[in-house]
C-alpha atoms as a PDB file:
ATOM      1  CA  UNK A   1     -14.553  -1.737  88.894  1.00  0.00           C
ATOM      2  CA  UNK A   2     -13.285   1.924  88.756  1.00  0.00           C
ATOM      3  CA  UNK A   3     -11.583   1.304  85.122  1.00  0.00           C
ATOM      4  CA  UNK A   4     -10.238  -0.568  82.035  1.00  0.00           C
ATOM      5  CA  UNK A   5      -8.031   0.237  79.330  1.00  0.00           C
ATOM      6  CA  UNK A   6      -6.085  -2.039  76.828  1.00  0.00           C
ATOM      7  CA  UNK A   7      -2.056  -1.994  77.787  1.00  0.00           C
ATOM      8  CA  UNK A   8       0.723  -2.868  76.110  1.00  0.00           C
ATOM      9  CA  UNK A   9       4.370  -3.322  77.336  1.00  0.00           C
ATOM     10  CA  UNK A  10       7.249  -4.410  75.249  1.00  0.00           C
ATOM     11  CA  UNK A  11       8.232  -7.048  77.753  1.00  0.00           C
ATOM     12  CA  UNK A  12       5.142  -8.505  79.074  1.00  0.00           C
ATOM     13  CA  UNK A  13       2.957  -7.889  75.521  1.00  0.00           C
ATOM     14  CA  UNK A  14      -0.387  -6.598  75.582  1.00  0.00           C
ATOM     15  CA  UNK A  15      -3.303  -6.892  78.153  1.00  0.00           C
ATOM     16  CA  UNK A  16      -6.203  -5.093  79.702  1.00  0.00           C
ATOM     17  CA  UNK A  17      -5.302  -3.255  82.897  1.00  0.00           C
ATOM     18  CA  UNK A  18      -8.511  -3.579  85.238  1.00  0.00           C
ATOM     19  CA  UNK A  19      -9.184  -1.187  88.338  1.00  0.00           C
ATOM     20  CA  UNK A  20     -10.948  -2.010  91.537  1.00  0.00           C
ATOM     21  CA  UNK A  21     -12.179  -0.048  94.259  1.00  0.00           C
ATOM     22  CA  UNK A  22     -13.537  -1.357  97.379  1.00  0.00           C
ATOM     23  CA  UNK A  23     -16.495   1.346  98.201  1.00  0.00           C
ATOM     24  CA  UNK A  24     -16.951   0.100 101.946  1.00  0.00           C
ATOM     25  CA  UNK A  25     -15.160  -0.163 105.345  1.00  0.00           C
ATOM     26  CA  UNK A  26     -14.903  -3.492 105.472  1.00  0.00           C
ATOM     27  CA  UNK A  27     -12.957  -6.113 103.176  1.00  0.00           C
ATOM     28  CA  UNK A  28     -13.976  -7.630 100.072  1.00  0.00           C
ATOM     29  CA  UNK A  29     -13.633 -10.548  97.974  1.00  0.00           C
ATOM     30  CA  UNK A  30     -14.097 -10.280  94.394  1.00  0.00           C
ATOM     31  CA  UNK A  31     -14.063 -12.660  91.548  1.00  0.00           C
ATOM     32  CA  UNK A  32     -12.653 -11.517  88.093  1.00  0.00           C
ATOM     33  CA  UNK A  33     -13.503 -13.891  85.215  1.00  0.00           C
ATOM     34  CA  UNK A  34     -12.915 -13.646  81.293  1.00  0.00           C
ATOM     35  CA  UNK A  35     -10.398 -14.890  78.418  1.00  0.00           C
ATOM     36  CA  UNK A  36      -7.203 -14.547  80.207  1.00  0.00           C
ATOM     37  CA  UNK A  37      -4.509 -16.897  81.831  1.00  0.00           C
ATOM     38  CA  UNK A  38      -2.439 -14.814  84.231  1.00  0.00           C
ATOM     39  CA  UNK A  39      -2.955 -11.835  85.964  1.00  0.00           C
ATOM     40  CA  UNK A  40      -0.112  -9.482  87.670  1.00  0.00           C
ATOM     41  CA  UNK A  41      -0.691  -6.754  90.218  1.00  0.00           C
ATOM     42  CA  UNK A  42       0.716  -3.214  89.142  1.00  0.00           C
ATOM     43  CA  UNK A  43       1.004   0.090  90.608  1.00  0.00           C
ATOM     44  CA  UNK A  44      -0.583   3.118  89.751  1.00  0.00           C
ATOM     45  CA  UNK A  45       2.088   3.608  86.857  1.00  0.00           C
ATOM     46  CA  UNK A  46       1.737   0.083  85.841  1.00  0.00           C
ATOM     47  CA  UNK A  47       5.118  -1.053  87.088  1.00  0.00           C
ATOM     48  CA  UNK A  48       4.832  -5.110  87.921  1.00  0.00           C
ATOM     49  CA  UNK A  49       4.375  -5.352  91.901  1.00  0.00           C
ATOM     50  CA  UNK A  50       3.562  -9.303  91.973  1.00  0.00           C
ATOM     51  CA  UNK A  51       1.830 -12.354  89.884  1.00  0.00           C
ATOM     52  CA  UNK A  52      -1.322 -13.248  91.130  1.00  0.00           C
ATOM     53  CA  UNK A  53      -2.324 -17.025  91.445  1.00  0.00           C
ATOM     54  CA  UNK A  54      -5.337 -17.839  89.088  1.00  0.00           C
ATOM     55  CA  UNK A  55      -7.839 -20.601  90.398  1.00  0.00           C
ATOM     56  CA  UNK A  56     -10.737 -22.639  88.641  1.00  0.00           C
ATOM     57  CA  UNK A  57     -13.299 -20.220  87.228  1.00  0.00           C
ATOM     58  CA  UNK A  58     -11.174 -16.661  87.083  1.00  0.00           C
ATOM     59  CA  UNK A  59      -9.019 -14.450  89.462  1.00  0.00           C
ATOM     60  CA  UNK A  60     -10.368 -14.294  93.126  1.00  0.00           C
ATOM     61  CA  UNK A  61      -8.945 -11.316  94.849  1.00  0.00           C
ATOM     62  CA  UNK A  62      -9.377  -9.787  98.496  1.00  0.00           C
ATOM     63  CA  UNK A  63     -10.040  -6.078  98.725  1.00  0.00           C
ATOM     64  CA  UNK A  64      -9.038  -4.670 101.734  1.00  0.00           C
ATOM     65  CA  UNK A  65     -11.746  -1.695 103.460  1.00  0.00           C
ATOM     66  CA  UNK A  66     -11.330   1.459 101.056  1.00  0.00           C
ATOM     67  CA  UNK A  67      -8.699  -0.297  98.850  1.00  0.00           C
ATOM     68  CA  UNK A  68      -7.826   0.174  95.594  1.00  0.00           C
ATOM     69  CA  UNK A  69      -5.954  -2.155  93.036  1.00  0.00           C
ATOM     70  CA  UNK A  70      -4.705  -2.426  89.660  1.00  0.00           C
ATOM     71  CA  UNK A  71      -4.417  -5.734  87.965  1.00  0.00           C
ATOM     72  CA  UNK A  72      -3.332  -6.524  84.449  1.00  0.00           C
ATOM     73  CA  UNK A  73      -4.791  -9.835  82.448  1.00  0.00           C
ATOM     74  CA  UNK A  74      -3.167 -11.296  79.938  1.00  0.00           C
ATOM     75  CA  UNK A  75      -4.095 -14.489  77.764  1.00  0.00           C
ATOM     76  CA  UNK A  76      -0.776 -16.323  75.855  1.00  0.00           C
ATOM     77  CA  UNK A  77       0.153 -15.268  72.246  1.00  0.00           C
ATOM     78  CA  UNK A  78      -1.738 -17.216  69.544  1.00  0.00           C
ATOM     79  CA  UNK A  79       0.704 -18.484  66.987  1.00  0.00           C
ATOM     80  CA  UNK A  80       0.387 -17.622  63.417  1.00  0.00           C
ATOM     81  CA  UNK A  81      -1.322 -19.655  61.721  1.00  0.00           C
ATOM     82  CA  UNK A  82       0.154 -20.938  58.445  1.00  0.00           C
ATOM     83  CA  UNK A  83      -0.746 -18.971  54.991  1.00  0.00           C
ATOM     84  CA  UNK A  84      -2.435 -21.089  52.190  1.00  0.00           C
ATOM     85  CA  UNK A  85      -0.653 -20.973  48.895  1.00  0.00           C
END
């Protein structure tokens, strides 16, 4: 991982964009677990490029030699919950 920063975009609603760097000549396959539901690939300006497909246990991803790529994770919106009078 390269970097991490907490996004937010008026149409998709905050995440945490997540940076990853393959440091070798050869591919990679990496494994990207936490709180989150859905993950979308974004370029370098954080522009949508494509939804990636979660599986059982977090977000596997293939790294191609020297690549570089930005994901951002999101988990749904918790409803309010309702006030106590």
């Amino acid at each position: 991982m390269s970097g991490i920063r907490r996004v937010t975009d008026p149409e998709h609603g905050p995440g945490t964009e997540v940076r990853l760097a393959a440091l070798r000549d050869t591919a990679s396959t990496v494994r990207v677990t936490g709180a989150f539901t859905e993950a979308t690939t974004v370029d370098l300006l954080g522009r949508p490029i494509a939804a990636e497909p979660m599986a059982e246990g977090g977000l596997p991803l293939v790294l191609g030699p020297w690549a570089i790529r930005t994901v951002v994770l999101r988990q749904p919106p918790t409803p309010p919950t309702p006030r106590k009078l």
